[in-house]
Protein backbone atom coordinates (compact mmCIF):
# COMPACT_ATOMS: atom_id res chain seq x y z
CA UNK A 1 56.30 90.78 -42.01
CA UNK A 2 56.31 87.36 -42.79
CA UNK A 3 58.21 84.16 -40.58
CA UNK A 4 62.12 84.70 -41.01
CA UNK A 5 62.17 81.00 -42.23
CA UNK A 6 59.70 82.12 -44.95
CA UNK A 7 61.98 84.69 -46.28
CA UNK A 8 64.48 85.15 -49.47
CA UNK A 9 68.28 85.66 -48.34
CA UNK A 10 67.35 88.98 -49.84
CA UNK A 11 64.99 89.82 -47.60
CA UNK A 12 66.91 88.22 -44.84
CA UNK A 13 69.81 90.71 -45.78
CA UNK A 14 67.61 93.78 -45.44
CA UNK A 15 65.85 92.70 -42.60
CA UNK A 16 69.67 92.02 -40.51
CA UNK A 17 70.90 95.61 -42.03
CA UNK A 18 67.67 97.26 -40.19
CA UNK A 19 67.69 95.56 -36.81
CA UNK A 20 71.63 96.03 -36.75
CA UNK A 21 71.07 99.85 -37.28
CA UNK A 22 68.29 99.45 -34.55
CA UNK A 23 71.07 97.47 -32.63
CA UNK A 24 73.58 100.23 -32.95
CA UNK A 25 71.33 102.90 -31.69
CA UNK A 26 70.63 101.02 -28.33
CA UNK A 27 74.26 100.52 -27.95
CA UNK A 28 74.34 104.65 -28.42
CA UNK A 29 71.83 105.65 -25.76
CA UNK A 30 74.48 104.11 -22.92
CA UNK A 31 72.25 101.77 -21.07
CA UNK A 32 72.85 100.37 -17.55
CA UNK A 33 69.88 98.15 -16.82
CA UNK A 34 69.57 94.90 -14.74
CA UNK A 35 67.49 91.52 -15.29
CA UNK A 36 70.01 89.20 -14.01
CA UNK A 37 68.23 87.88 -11.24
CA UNK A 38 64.87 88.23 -9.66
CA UNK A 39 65.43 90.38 -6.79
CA UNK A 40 62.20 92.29 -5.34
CA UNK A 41 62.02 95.89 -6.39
CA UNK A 42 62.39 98.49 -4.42
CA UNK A 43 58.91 99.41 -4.05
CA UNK A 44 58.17 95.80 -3.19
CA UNK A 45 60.77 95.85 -0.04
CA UNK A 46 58.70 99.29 0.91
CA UNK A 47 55.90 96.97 1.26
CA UNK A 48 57.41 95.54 4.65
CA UNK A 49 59.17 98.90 5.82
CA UNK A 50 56.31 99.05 8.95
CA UNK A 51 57.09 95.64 10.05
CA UNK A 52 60.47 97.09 11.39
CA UNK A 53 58.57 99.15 13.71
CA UNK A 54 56.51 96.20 15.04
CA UNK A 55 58.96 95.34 17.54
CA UNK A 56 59.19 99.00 19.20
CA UNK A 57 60.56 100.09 22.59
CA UNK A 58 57.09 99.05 24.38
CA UNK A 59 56.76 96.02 22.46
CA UNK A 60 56.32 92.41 24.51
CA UNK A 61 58.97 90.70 23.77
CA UNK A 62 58.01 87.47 24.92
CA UNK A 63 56.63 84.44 22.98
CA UNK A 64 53.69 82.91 24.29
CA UNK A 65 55.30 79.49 25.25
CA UNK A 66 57.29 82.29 27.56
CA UNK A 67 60.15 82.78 25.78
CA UNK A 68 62.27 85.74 26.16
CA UNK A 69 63.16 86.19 22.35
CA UNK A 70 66.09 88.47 22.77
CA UNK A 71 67.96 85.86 24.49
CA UNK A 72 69.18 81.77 23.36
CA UNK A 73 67.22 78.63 23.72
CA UNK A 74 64.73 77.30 21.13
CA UNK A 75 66.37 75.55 18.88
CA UNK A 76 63.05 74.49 16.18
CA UNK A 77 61.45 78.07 16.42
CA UNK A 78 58.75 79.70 18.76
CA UNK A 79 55.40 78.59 18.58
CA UNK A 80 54.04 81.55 16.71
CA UNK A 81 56.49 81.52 13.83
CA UNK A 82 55.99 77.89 13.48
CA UNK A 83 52.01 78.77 12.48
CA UNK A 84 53.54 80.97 10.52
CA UNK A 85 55.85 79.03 8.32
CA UNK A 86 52.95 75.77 8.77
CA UNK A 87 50.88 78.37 6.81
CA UNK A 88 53.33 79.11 4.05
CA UNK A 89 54.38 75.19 3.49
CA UNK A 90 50.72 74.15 3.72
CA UNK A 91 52.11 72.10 6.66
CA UNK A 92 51.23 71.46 10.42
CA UNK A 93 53.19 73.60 12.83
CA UNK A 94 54.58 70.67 14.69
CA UNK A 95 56.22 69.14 11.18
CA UNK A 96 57.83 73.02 10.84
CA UNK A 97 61.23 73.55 11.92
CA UNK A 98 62.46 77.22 12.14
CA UNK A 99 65.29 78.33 10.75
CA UNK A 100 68.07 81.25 9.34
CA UNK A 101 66.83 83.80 7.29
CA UNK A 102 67.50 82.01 4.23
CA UNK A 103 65.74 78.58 2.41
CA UNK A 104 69.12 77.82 -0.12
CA UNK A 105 71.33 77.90 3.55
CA UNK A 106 68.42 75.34 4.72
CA UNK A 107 68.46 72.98 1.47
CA UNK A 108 72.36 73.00 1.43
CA UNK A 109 72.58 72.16 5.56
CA UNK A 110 69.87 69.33 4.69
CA UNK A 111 72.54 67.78 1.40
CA UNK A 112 75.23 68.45 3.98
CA UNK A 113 73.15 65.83 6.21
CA UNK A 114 72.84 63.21 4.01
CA UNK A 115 76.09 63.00 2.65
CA UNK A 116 77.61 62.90 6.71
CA UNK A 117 75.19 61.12 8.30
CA UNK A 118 73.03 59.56 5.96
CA UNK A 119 68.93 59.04 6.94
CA UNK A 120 66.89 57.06 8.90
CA UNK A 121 69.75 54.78 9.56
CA UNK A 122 70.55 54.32 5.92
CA UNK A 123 74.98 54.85 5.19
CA UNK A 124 76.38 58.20 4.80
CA UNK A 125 75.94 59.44 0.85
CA UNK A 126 79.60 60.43 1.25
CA UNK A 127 80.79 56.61 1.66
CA UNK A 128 78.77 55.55 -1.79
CA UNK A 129 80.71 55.05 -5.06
CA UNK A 130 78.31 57.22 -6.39
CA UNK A 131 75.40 60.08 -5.62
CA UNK A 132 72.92 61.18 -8.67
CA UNK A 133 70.56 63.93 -8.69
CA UNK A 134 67.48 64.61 -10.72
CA UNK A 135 67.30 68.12 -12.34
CA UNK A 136 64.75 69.35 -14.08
CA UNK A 137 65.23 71.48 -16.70
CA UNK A 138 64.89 74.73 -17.56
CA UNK A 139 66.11 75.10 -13.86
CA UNK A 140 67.28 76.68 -10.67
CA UNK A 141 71.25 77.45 -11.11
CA UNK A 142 71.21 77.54 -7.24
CA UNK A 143 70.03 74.24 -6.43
CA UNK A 144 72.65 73.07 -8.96
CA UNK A 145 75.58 74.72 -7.66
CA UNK A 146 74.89 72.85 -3.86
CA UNK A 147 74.79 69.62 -6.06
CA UNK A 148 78.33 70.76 -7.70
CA UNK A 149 79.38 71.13 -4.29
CA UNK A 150 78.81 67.71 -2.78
CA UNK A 151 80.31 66.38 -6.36
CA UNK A 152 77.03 64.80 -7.07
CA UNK A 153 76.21 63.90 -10.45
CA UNK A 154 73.58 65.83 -11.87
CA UNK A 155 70.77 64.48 -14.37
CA UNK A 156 68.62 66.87 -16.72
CA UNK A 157 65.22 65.95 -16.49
CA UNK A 158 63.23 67.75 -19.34
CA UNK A 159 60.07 69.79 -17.61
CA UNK A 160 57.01 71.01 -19.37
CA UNK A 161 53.58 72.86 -18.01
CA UNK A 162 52.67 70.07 -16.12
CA UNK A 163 56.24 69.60 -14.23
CA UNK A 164 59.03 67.16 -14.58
CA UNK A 165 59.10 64.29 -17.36
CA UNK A 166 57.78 61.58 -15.09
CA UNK A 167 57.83 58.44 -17.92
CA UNK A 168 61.10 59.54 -17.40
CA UNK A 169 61.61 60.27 -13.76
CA UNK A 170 60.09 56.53 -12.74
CA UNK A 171 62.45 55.23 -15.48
CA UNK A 172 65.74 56.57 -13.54
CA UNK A 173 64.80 56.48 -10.06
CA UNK A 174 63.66 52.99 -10.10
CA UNK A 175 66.37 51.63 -12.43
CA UNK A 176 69.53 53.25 -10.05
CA UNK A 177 70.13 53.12 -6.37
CA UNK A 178 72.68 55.63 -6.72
CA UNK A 179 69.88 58.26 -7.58
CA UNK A 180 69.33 59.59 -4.14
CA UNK A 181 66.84 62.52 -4.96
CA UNK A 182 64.79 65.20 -7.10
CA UNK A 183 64.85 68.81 -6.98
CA UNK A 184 61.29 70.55 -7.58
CA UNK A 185 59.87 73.86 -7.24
CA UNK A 186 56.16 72.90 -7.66
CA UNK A 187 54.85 76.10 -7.72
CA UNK A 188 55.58 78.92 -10.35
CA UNK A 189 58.55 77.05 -10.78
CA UNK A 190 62.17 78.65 -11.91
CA UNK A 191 62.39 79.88 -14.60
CA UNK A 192 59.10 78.61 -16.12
CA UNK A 193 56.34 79.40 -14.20
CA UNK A 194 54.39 75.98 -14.17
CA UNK A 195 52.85 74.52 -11.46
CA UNK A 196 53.05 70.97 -10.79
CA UNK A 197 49.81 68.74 -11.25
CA UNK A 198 48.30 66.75 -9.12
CA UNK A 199 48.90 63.72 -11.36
CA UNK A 200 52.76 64.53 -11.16
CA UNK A 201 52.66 64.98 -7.22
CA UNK A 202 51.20 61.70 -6.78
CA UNK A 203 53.30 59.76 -9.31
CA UNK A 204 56.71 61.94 -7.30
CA UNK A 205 55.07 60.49 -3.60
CA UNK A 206 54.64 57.02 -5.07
CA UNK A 207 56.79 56.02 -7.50
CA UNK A 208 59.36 52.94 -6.94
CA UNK A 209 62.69 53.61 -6.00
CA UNK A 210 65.62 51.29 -5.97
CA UNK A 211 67.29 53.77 -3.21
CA UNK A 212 65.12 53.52 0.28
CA UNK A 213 66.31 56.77 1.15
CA UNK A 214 65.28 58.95 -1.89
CA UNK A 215 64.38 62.38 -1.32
CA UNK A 216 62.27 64.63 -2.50
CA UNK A 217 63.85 68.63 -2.42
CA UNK A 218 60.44 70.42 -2.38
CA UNK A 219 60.99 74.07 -2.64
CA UNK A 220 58.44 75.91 -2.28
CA UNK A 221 60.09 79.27 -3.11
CA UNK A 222 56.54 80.81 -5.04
CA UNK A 223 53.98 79.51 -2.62
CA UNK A 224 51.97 82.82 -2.25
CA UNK A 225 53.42 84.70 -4.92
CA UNK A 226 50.62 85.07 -7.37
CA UNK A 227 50.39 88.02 -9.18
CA UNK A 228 46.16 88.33 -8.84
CA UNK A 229 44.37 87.99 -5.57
CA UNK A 230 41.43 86.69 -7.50
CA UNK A 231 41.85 82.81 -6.06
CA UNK A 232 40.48 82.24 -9.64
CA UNK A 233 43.57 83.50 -11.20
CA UNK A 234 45.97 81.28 -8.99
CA UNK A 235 47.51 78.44 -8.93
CA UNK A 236 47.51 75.62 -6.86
CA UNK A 237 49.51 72.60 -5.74
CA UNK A 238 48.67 69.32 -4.51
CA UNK A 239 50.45 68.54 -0.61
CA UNK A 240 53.56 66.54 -0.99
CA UNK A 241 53.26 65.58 2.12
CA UNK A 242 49.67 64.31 1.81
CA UNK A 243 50.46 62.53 -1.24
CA UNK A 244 53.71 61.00 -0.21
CA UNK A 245 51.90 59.35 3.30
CA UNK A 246 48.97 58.30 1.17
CA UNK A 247 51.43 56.57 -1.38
CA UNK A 248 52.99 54.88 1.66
CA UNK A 249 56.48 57.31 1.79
CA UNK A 250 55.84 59.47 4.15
CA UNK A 251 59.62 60.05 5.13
CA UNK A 252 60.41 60.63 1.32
CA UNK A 253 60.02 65.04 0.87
CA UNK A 254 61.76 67.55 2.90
CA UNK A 255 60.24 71.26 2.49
CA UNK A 256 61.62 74.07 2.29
CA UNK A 257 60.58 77.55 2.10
CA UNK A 258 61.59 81.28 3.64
CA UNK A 259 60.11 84.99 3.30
CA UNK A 260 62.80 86.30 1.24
CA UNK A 261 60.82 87.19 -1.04
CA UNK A 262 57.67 88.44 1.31
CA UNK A 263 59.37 90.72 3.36
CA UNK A 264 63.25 91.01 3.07
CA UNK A 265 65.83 89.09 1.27
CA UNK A 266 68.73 88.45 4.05
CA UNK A 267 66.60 89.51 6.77
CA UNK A 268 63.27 87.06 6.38
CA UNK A 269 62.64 83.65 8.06
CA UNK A 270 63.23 80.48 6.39
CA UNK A 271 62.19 76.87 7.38
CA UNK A 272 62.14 73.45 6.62
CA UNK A 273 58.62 71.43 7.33
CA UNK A 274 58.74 67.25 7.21
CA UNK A 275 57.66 63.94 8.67
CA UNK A 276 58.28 63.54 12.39
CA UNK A 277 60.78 61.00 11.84
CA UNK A 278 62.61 63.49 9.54
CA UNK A 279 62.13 66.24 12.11
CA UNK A 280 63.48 64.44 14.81
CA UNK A 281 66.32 63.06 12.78
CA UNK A 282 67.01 66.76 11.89
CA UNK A 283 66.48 68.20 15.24
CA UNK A 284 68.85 65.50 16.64
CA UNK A 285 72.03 66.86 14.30
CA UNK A 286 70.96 70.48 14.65
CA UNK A 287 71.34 70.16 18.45
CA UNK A 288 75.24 70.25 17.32
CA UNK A 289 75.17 73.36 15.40
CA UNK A 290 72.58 75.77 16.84
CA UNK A 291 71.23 77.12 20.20
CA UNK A 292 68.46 78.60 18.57
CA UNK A 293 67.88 81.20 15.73
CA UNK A 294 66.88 84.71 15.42
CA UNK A 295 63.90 84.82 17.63
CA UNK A 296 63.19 88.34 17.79
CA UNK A 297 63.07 87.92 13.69
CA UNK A 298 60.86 85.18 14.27
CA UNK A 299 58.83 87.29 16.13
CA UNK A 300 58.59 90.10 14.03
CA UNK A 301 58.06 88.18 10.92
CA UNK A 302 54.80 86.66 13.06
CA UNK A 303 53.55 89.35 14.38
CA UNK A 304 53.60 91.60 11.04
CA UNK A 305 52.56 89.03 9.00
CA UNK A 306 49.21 87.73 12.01
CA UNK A 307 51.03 84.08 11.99
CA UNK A 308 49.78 83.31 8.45
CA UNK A 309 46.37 84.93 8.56
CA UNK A 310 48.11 88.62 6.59
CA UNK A 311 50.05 86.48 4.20
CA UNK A 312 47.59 86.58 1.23
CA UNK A 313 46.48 90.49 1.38
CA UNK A 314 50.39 91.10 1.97
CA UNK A 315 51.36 89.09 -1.05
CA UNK A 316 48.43 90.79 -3.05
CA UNK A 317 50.46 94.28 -2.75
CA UNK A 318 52.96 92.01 -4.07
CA UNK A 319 51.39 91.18 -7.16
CA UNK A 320 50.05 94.32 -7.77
CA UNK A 321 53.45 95.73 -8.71
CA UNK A 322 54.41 92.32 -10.44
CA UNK A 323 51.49 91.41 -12.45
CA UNK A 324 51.80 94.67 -14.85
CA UNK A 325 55.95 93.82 -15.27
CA UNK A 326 54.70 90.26 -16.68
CA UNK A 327 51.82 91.71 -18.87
CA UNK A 328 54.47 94.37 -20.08
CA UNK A 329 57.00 91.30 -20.59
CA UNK A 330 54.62 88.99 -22.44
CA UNK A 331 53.06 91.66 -24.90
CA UNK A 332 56.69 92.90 -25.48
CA UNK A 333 57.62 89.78 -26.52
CA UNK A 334 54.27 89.17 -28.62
CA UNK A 335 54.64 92.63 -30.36
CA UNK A 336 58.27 92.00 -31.42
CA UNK A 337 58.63 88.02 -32.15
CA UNK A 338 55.68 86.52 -32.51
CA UNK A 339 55.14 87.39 -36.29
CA UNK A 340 58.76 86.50 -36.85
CA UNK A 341 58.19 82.94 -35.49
CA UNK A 342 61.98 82.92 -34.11
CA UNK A 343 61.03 82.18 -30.35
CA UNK A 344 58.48 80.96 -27.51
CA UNK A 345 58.02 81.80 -23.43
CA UNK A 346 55.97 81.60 -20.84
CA UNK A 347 53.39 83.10 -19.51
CA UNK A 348 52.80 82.52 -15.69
CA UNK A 349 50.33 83.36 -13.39
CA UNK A 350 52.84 83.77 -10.53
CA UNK A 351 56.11 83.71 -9.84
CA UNK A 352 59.87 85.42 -10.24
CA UNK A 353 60.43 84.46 -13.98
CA UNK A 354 59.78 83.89 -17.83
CA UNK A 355 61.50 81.38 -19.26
CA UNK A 356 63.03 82.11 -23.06
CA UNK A 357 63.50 79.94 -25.73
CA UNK A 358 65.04 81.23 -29.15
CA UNK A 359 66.70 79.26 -31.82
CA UNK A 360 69.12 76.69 -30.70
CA UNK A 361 72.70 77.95 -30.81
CA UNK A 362 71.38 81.57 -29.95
CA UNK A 363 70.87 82.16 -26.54
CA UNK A 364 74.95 82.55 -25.69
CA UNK A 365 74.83 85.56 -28.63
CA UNK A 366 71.86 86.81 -27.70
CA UNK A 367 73.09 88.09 -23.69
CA UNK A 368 76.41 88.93 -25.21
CA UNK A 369 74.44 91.60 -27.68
CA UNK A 370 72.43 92.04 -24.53
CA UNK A 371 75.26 93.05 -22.51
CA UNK A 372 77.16 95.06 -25.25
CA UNK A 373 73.63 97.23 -25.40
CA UNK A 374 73.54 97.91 -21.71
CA UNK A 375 71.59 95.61 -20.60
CA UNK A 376 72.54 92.31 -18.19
CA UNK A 377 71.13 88.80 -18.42
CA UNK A 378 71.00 86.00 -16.66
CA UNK A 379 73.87 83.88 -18.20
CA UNK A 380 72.88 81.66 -21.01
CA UNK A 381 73.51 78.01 -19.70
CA UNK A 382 72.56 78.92 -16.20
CA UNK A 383 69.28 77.31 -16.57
CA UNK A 384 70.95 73.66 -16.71
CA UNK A 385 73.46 71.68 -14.78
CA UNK A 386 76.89 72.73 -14.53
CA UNK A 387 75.88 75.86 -16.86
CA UNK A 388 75.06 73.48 -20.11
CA UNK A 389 72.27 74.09 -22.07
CA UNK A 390 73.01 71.49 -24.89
CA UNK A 391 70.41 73.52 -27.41
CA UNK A 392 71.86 76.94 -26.22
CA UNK A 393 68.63 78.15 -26.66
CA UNK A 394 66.57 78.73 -23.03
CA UNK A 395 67.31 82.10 -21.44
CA UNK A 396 65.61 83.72 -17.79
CA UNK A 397 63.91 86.70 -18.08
CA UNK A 398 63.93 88.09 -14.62
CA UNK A 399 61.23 90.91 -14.57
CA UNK A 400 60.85 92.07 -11.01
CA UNK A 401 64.00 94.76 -9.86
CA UNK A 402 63.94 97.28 -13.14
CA UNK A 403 60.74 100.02 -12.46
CA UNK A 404 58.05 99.75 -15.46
CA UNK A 405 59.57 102.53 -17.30
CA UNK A 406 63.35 101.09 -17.46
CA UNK A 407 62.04 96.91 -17.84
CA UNK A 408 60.48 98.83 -20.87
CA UNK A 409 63.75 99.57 -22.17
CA UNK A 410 65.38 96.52 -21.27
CA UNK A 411 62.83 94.24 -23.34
CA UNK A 412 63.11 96.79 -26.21
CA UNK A 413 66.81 95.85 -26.51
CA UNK A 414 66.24 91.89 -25.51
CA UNK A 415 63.71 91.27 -28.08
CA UNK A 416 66.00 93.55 -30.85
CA UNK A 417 69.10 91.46 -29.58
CA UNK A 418 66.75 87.88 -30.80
CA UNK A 419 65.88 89.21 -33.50
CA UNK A 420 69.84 90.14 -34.54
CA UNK A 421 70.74 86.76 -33.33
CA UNK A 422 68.36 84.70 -35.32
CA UNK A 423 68.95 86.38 -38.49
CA UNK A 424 72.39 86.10 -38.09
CA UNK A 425 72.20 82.72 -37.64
CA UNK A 426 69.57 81.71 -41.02
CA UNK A 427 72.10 83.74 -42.76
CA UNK A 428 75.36 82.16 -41.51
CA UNK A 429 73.40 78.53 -42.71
């Protein structure tokens, strides 16, 4: 078959008339699958089923600093979930705070912070004419919608293999004192999979920036989710917090990461890891709001887990049920599209996501036929601030809930719903 660009409005015509009967049959067989967002599977949360039984009726129940867990007190974690979370955020346990069971509640209390209090004696965001954010794009509709909360103005940043447009980045953050921060998911980032370079860490941790309190959102949301436990086959980031003290900024990142997606989403351990000066300036305003979190969680999570040490032969069960969902993904959409020429993606190593791109103008038509066929999206749009994809084109492909058999399915109608879409489209011209 040659490129649908390459072809007569003849061909184009026959072409549409056989992937709409195609179309129609899907629509027949009554579909009800999911890809809307990149929740573990169900054998994935089986994976952490015996950690519930770590804390049993003979279990000590007492951290080693002497804590009784089951009651308050201990307000930035016990010592044993700190090493914990340290190992996760590649991070010394005394920079780790302990938190909730959840890293977006953590990133939103931390915006909440700023715009009240301000940082490191630096005026409340809430009292400035203005507050900007840097989003890069394709991105993570969650960190968005917290920006949409605090009404700060968001700014697409366009983000490639490498990580966000940095020419670009230096350009606005040193230009505009009213740009208070980045958001970044250096590793296996949402929706497209790349991992940050070291070259793009350093320029982040030293760059000039006309506001003395810019920050640095670093979540680390993928940090051990690699889908082959050949170290080989994985990616790796540079240390934000290494780079930004070398560069002379050591104040400028907050962390942020939780085991959601290790062990249970609504029932893991989340934390935030930073400078001391941060971590005492957080510590200070959390002694309003908190006693002290779920300890016995904490403990749990620690225990199951060996403080760190279990992480990477835990997270390779992980990617042994992932891995094959991305392979299936990726050759899907090389078997279907790549001869027509009508698309691209990409192809991670780790991670919760592909990111889509089809024809610009497409990507709103393409979940509707999605939907109509049985089969839910993410929303087109979702990918950019305040759900605005100005090409229309990007879509995320969220892999990881539907078993092998049904994601099967699901791509079989995505990649016939492009192909509808984009022909559609040449012929509508």
């Amino acid at each position: 078959m040659p490129r649908y660009a390459d072809m007569s409005k003849a061909e184009l015509e026959t072409e549409l008339a056989q992937v709409r009967a195609r179309y129609d049959e899907m629509v027949a067989r009554g579909l009800s699958l999911n890809m809307a967002r990149g929740k573990p599977s169900a054998a994935q949360l089986e994976l952490s089923l015996p950690m519930l039984d770590v804390l049993d009726a003979d279990a000590d129940l007492i951290a080693e600093d002497g804590t009784d867990c089951r009651n308050y007190g201990v307000l930035d974690g016990i010592p044993e979930a700190k090493r914990l979370m340290a190992a996760l955020l590649d991070d010394e346990p005394d920079n780790v705070i302990v938190l909730g069971n959840a890293s977006l509640t953590a990133m939103y209390d931390a915006m909440a912070r700023l715009m009240l209090f301000g940082t490191q004696g630096a005026a409340p965001w809430n009292q400035l004419p203005a507050v900007k954010w840097l989003c890069p794009v394709p991105g993570y509709d969650r960190h968005f919608t917290i920006c949409e909360a605090f009404g700060i103005e968001m700014i697409p940043v366009t983000m490639d293999e490498h990580g966000p447009d940095m020419d670009e980045v230096e350009r606005l953050v040193a230009a505009d004192e009213a740009v208070k921060g980045i958001w970044c998911v250096p590793k296996y980032s949402n929706p497209t999979g790349a991992t940050y370079a070291d070259e793009v860490v350093r320029r982040l941790a030293a760059m000039d920036a006309a506001a003395p309190d810019f920050r640095i959102f670093w979540d680390n949301a993928y940090a051990v989710h690699h889908f082959s436990a050949d170290a080989s086959e994985q990616d790796t980031v540079l240390d934000i917090a290494v780079a930004c003290a070398e560069a002379g900024n050591p104040d400028r990142y907050l962390k942020f990461g939780s085991t959601s997606k290790i062990t249970f989403p609504g029932a893991g351990v989340a934390a935030v890891a930073a400078s001391p000066a941060n971590v005492a300036e957080i510590k200070r305003h959390m002694n309003a709001q908190a006693i002290g979190h779920d300890k016995l969680n904490q403990l749990r999570h620690a225990r199951f887990l060996n403080e760190g040490a279990g992480l990477a032969e835990h997270m390779a069960r992980h990617g042994a049920l992932m891995g094959p969902k991305f392979e299936l993904v990726c050759r899907r959409l090389d078997e279907e599209l790549t001869e027509a020429a009508v698309a691209t993606w990409t192809t991670p190593r780790g991670g919760y996501f592909v990111s889509f791109d089809g024809p610009d103008g497409t990507a709103r038509r393409i979940v509707e036929l999605a939907k109509g066929a049985g089969v839910t999206m993410t929303g087109a749009g979702a990918t950019w601030p305040y759900g605005n994809d100005p090409a229309d084109g990007n879509i995320r492909i969220a892999p990881s809930l539907p078993p092998l058999e049904e994601l099967d399915a699901a791509m079989d109608v995505f990649c016939c719903c492009v192909k509808l879409a984009a022909l559609e489209q040449l012929l509508a011209a």
